[in-house]
Protein backbone atom coordinates (compact mmCIF):
# COMPACT_ATOMS: atom_id res chain seq x y z
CA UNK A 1 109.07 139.23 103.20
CA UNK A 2 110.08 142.16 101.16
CA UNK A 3 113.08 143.14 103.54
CA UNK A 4 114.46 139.17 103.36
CA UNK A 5 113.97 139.79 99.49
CA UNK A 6 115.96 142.85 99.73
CA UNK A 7 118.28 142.13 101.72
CA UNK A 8 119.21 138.60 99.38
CA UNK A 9 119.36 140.75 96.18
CA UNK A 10 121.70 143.18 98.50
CA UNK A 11 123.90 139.63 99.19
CA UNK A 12 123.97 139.04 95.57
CA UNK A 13 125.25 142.70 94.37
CA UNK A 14 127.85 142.65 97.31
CA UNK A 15 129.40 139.70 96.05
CA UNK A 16 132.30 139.39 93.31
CA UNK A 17 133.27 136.51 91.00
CA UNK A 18 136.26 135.32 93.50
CA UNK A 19 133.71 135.92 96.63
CA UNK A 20 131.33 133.81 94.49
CA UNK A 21 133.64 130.99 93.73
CA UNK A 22 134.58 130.58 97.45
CA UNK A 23 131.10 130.46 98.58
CA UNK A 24 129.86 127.94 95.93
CA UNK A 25 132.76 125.95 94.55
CA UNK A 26 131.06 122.28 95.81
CA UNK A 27 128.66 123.24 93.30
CA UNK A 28 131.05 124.83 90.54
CA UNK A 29 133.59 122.03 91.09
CA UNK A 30 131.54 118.72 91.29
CA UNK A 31 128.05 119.72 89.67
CA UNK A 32 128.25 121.99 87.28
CA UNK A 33 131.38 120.86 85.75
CA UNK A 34 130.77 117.36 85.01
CA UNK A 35 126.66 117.25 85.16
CA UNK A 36 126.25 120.34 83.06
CA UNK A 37 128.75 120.91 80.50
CA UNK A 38 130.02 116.98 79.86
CA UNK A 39 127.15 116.08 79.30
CA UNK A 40 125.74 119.04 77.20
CA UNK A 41 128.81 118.35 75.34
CA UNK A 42 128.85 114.58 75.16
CA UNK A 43 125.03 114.57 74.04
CA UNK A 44 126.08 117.44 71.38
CA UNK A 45 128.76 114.99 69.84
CA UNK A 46 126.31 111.79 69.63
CA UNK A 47 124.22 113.64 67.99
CA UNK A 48 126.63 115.14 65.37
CA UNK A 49 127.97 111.99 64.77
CA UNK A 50 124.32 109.89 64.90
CA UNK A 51 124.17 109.17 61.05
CA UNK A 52 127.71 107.36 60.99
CA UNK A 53 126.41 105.34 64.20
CA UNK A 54 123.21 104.50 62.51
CA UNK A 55 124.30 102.80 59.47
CA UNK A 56 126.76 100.86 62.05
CA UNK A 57 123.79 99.78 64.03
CA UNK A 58 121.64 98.64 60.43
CA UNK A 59 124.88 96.71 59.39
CA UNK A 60 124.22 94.86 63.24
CA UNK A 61 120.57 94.87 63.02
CA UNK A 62 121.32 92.51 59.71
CA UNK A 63 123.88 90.10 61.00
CA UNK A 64 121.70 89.60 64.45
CA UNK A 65 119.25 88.58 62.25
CA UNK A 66 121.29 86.52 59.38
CA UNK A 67 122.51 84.55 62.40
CA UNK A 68 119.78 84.85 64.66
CA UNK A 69 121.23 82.88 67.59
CA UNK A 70 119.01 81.75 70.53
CA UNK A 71 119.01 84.42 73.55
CA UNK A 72 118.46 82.86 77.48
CA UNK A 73 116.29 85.27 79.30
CA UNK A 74 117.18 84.16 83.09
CA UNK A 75 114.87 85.69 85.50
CA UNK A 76 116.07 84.84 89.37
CA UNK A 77 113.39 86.12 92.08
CA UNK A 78 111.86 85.58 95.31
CA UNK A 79 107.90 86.38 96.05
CA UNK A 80 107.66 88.00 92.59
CA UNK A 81 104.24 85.80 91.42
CA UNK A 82 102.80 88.80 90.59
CA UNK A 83 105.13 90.27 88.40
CA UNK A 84 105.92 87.17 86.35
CA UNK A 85 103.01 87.52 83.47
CA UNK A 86 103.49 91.17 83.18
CA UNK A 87 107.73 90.41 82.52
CA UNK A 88 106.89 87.16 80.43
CA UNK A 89 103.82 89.19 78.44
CA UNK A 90 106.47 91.82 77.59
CA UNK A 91 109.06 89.34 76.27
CA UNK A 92 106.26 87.93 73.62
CA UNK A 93 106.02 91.05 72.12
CA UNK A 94 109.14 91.65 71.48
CA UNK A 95 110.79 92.00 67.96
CA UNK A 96 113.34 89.61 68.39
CA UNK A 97 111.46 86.31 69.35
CA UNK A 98 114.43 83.77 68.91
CA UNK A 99 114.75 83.43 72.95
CA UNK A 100 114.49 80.96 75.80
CA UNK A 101 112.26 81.79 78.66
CA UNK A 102 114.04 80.71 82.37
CA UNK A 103 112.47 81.40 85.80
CA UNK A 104 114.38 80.29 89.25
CA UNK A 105 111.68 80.62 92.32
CA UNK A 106 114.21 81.45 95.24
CA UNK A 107 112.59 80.16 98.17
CA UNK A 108 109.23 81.86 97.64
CA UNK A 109 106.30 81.61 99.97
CA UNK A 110 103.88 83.36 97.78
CA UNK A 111 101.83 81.72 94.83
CA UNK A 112 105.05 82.12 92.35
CA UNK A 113 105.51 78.58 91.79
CA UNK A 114 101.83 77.90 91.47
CA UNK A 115 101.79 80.86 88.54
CA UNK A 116 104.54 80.02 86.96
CA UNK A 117 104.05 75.97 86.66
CA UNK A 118 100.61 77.42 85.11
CA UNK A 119 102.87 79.56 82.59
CA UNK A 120 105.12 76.78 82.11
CA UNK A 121 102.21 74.24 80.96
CA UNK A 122 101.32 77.26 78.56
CA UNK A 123 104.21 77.37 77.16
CA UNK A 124 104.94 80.92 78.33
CA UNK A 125 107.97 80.20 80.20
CA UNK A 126 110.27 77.35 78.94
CA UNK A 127 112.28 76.22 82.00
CA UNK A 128 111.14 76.69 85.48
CA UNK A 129 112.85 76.18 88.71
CA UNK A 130 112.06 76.16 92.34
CA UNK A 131 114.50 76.14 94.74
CA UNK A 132 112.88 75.18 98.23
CA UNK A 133 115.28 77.04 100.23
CA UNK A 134 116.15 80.72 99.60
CA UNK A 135 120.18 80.90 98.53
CA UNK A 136 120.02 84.35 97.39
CA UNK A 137 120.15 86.02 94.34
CA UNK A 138 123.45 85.12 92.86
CA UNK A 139 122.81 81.60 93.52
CA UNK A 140 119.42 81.83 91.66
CA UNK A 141 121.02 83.79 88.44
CA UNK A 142 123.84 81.13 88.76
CA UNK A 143 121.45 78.32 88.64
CA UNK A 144 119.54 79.24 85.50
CA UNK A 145 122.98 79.96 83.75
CA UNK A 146 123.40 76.30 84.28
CA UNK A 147 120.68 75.20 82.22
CA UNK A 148 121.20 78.08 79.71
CA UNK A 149 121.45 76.93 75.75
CA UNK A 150 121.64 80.97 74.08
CA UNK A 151 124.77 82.40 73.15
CA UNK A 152 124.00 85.65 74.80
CA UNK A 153 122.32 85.66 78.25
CA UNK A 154 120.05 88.30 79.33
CA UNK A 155 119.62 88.85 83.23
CA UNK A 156 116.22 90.43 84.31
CA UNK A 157 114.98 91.42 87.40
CA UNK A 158 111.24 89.48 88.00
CA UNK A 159 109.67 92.89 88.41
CA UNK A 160 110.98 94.26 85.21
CA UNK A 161 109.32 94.45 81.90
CA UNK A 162 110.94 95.88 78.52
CA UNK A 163 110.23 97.83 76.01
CA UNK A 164 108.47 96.43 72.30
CA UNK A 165 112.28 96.35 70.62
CA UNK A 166 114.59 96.20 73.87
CA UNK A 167 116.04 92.79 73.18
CA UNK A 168 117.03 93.57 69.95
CA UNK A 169 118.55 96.64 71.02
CA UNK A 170 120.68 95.56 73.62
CA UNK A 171 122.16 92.48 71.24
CA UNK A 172 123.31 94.92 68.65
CA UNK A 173 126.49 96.23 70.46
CA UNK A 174 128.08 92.36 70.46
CA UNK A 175 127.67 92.50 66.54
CA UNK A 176 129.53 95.89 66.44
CA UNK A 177 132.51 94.71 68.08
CA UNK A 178 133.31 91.28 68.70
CA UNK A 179 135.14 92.44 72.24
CA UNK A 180 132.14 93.53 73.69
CA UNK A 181 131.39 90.98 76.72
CA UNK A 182 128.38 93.02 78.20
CA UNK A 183 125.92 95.46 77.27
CA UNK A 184 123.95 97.25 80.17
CA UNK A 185 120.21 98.60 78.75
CA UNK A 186 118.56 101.70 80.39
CA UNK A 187 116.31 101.27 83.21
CA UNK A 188 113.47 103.01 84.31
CA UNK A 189 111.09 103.94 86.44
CA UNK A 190 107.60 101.93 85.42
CA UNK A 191 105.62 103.17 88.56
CA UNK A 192 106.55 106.73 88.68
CA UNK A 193 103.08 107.88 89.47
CA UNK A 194 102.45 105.44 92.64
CA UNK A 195 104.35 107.54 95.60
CA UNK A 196 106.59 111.05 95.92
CA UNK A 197 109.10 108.43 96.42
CA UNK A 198 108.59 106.87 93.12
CA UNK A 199 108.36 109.75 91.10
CA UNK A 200 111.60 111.22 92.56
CA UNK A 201 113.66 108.20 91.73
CA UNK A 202 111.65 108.45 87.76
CA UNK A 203 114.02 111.62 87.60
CA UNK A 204 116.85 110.36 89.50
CA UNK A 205 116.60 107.45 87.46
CA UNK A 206 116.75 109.49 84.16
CA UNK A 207 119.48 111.46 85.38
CA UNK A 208 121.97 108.85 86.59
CA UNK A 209 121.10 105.41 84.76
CA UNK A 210 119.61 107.29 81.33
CA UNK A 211 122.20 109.87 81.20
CA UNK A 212 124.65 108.81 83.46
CA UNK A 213 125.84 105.57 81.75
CA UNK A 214 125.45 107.41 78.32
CA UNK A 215 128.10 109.44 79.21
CA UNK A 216 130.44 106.87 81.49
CA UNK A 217 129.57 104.82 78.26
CA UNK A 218 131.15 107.37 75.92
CA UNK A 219 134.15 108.16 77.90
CA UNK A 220 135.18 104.26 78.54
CA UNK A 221 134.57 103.99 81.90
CA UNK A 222 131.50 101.82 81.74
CA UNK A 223 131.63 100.21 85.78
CA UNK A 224 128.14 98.39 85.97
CA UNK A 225 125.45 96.78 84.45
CA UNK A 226 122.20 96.90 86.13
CA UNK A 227 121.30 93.76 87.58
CA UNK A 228 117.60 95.03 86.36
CA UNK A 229 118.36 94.18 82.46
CA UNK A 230 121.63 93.12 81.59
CA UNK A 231 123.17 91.18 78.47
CA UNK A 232 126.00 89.05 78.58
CA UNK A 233 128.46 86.92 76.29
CA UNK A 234 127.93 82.97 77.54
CA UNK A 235 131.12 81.78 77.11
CA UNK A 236 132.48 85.15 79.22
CA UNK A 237 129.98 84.26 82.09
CA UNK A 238 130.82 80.66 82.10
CA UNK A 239 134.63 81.46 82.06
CA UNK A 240 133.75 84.08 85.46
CA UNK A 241 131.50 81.14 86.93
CA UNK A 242 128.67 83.22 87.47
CA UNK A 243 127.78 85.95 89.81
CA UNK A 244 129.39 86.08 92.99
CA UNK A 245 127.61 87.15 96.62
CA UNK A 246 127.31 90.27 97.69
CA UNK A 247 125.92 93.71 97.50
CA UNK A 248 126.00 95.71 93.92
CA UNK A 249 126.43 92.20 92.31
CA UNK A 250 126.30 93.74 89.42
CA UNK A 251 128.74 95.62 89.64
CA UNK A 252 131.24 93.66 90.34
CA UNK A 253 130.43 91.18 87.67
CA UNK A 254 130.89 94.15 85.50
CA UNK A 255 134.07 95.07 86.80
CA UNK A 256 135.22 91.33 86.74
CA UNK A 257 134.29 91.66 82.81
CA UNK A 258 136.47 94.13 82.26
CA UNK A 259 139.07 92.55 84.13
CA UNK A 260 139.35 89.82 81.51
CA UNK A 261 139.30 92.74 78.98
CA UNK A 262 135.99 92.33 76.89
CA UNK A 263 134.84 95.91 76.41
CA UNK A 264 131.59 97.04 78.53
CA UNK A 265 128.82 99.46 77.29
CA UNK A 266 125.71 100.89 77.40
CA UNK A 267 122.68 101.02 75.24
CA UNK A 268 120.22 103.74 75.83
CA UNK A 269 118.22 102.80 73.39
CA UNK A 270 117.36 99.52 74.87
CA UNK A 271 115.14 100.67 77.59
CA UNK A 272 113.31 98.22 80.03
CA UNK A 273 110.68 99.30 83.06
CA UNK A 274 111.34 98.58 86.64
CA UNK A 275 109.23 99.23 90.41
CA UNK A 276 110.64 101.49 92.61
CA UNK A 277 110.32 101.70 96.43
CA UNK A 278 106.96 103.12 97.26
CA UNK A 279 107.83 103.97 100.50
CA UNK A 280 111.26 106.07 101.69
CA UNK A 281 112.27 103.50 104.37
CA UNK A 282 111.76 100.84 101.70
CA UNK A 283 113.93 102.94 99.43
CA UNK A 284 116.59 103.87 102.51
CA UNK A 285 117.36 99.98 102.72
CA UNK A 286 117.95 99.55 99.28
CA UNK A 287 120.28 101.97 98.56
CA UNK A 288 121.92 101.04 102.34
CA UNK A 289 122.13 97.95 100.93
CA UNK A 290 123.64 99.18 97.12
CA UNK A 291 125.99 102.06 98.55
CA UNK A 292 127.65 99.18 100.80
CA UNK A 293 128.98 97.99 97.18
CA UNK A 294 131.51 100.44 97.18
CA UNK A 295 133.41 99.59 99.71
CA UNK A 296 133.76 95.99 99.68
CA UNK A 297 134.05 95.68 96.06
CA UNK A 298 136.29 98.95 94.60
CA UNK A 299 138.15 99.47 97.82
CA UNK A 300 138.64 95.77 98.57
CA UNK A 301 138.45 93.77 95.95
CA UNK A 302 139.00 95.30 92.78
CA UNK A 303 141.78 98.07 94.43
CA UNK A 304 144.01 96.13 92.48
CA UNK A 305 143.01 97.90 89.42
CA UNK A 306 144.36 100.94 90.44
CA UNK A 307 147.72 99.24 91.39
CA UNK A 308 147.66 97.06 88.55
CA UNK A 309 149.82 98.00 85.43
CA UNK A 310 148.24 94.91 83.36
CA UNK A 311 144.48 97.05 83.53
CA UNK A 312 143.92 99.88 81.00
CA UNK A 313 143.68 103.10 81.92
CA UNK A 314 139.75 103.79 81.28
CA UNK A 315 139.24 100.88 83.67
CA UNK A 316 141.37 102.65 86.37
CA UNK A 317 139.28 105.47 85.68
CA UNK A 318 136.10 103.93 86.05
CA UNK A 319 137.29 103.30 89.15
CA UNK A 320 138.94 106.50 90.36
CA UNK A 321 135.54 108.27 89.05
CA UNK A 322 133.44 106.08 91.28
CA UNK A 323 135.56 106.57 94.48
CA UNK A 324 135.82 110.64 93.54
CA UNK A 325 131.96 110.85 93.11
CA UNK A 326 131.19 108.73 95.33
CA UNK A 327 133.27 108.30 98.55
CA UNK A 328 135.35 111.85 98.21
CA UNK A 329 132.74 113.48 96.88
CA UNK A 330 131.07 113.42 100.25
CA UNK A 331 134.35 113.81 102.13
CA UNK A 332 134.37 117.14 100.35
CA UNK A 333 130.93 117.99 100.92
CA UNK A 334 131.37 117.53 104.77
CA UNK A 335 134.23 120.02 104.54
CA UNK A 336 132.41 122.48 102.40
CA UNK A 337 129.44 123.11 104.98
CA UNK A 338 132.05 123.37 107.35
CA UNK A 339 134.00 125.80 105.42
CA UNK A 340 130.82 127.71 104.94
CA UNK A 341 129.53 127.85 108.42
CA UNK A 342 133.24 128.77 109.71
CA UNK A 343 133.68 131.65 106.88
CA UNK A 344 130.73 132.64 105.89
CA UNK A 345 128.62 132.80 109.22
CA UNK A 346 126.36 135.92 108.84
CA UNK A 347 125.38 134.92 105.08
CA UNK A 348 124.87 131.18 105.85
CA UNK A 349 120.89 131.73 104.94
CA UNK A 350 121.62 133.17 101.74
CA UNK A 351 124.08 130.91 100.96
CA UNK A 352 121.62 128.05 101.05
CA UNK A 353 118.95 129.86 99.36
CA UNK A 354 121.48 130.34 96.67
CA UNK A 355 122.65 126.39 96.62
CA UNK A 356 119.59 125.48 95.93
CA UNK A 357 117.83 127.61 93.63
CA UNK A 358 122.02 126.51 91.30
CA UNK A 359 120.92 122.63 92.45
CA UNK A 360 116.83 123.42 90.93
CA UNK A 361 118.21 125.42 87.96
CA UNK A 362 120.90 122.50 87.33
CA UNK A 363 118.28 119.71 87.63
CA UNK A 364 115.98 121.56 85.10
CA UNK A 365 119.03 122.28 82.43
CA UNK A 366 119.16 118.23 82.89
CA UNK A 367 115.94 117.91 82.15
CA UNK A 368 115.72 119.53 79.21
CA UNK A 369 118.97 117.95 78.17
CA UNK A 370 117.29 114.32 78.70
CA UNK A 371 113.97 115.26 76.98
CA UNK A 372 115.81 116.34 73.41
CA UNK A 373 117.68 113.02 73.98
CA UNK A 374 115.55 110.67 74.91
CA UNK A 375 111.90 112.43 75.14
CA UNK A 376 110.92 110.37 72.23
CA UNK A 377 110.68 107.40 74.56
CA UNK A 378 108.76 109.12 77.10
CA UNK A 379 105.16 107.98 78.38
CA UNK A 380 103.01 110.54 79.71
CA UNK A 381 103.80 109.49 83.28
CA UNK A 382 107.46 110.42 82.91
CA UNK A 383 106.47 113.76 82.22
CA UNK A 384 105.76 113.67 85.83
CA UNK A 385 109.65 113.79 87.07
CA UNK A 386 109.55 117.63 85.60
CA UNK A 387 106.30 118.57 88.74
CA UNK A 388 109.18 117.34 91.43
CA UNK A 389 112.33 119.44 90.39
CA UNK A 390 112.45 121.72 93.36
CA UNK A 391 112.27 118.83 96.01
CA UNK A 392 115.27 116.62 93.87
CA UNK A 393 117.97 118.91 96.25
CA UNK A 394 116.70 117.02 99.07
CA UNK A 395 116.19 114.17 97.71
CA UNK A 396 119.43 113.55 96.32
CA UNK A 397 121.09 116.04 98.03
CA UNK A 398 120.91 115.04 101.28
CA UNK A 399 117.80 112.08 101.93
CA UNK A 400 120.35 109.90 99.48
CA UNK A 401 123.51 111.21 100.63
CA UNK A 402 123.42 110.92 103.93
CA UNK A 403 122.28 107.24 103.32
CA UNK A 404 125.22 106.76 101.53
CA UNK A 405 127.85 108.55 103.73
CA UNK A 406 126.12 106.00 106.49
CA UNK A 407 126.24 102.96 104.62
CA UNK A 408 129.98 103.59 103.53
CA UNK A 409 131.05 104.53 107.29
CA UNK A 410 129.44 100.83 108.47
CA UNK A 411 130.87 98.98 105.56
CA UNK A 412 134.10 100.35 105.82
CA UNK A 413 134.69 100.09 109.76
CA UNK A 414 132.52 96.72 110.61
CA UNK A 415 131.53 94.86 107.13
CA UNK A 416 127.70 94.76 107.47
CA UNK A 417 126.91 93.53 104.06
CA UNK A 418 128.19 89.90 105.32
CA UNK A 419 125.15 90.46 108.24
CA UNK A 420 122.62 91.52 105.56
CA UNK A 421 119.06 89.48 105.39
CA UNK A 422 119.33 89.98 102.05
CA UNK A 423 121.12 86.92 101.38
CA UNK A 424 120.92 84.10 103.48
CA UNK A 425 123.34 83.75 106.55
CA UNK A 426 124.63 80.16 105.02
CA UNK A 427 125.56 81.98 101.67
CA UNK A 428 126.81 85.31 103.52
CA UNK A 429 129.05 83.06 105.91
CA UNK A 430 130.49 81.02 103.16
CA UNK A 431 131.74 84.53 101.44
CA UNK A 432 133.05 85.96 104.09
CA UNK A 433 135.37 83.13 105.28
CA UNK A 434 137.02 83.36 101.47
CA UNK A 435 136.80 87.04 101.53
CA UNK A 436 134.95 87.58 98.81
């Protein structure tokens, strides 16, 4: 033990700032740089300029409720009975109570429509719907929007629930700027202590959704709104038609937002509480199923962007940044290891002791930046994302990315998402003759 110790401190002494670079520049280049110091910095200048922003938000807060227009909460989901009360329970309590309640039962075989006709005759939920045969969930989200009266819609996810003050939250945004034709809200992890698998997306989810659309948000290139808790301008949805099918849904309804150009941002104040995966196969076919987005929606059919002179430039640049970190990104992680192995042979070991005690030390720096941000909002089972640190490296480092570098490689060469029991062949065929 003490001669590996040795001979690792040895490694370290031997090795100069341009030896240093070569052996770790993945990490220098597309971690530290951007997940480090934009953020520190981003966060730094929020805070700095918080007071201005506050009396903005106090001068919304009043005209939300001088006009206080009526908000459609649509909720599509299939088999979700047992989440409905807890999501509906939420939405009672919160501040802003000026709202319309809508439920669409996709095809469920469950007791969902026998618990929600009970909340219906309570007067719980205000419109409920049951589709006998599943269509997927843009067609159930596109259904409710049909019998929609609000001026702003809010999209949930059946197993979400929000926050006292989330609804009020997310509306402000519209009232600061009348361009504004979505605002996404931060999403959570509710059941963080439930599985390892849960509690390592609670971090993940802090770092990219909490953090990670804070700063997107701040540097313009807002690219999605969760499909979790969403709200939208009516008359924008209605001029879009709805969702469309497909994979990351949301988005491309973001993107398609943007398109029109209505502005796109991000409230992390507005916080709502989702279930993750308790299981890591569960959680493999999700994010199979969400990395797929990718490619048939920013390399097919929103490349235009790129191309486009009519787009601005932040929405190119949502779109360059989400190929770069996400397709390139592992391109150039591929090459690095085999960069390494071909240079660096005899200190391989050390090298990868050294990767990941940067990756742990990075992850903790994050975590610290996130709890002086955001702690505030923490329950005591959040604190729990801080106990699995020094297993997020292979969680997101490789568990995650190799699902992703999978799912792109079988989007890209043979299309799978069209083939995915995730939406009904019927729907999925439909799609795929128009090319959507």
């Amino acid at each position: 033990m003490f001669e590996v110790l040795d001979g690792y401190f040895r490694f370290l002494s031997s090795i100069d700032e341009e030896k240093f670079f070569q052996m770790f520049w993945h990490f220098i280049v597309f971690e530290a740089s951007k997940y480090i110091f934009l953020v520190a910095i981003i966060i730094a200048y929020y805070m700095f300029q918080r007071k201005k922003t506050k009396k903005l938000e106090d001068w919304a807060k009043t005209e939300l409720y001088r006009e206080y227009p009526l908000i459609s909460v649509i909720v599509p989901g299939k088999n979700e009975g047992k989440n409905i009360y807890k999501l509906a329970t939420s939405l009672s309590e919160q501040t802003y109570q000026n709202y319309e309640l809508i439920i669409v039962d996709d095809g469920s075989d469950d007791d969902t429509y026998l618990i929600c006709k009970d909340l219906l005759n309570r007067g719980i939920i205000d419109k409920f719907i049951s589709n006998p045969d599943r269509g997927g969930k843009a067609s159930a989200a596109n259904t409710a929007l049909r019998f929609t009266k609000g001026k702003y819609i809010i999209h949930l996810d059946a197993d979400s629930h929000l926050r006292y003050d989330a609804i009020e939250t997310i509306l402000l945004p519209f009232y600061i700027d009348e361009t504004i034709g979505a605002v996404g809200g931060d999403v959570r992890v509710n059941n963080v202590e439930e599985s390892l698998a849960t509690a390592l997306q609670g971090f993940e989810y802090l770092k990219s959704i909490s953090i990670g659309r804070f700063v997107a948000d701040k540097l313009d290139i807002m690219r999605i709104i969760s499909g979790a808790y969403g709200a939208f301008r009516k008359d924008v949805l209605d001029r879009l038609g709805g969702w469309d099918v497909g994979p990351g849904l949301d988005g491309d309804i973001t993107l398609k937002i943007r398109k029109l150009g209505y502005g796109v941002v991000f409230n992390i104040e507005s916080v709502c509480y989702t279930n993750a995966p308790t299981k890591f196969r569960t959680l493999a076919k999700q994010r199979f199923r969400w990395d797929r987005s990718i490619i048939r929606f920013r390399l097919r059919k929103h490349i235009d962007i790129i191309f486009n002179k009519n787009y601005k430039i932040p929405l190119k640049m949502a779109i360059i940044d989400n190929i770069a970190y996400n397709v390139l990104f592992d391109i150039f992680w591929i090459l690095y290891l085999i960069y390494v192995i071909n240079s660096f042979t005899p200190y391989l070991g050390y090298i990868i002791i050294t990767n990941y005690i940067l990756y742990i030390l990075e992850n903790y720096v994050k975590f610290g930046l996130i709890l002086m941000f955001i702690g505030e909002t923490f329950r005591p089972k959040d604190y729990l994302a801080v106990l699995f640190i020094p297993l997020i490296p292979f969680y997101t480092g490789i568990f995650l990315k190799l699902v992703r570098i999978y799912a792109h490689l079988m989007e890209f060469f043979f299309r799978v998402s069209y083939y995915d029991r995730w939406n009904p062949w019927k729907v999925s065929r439909v799609v795929k003759q128009k090319g959507i």
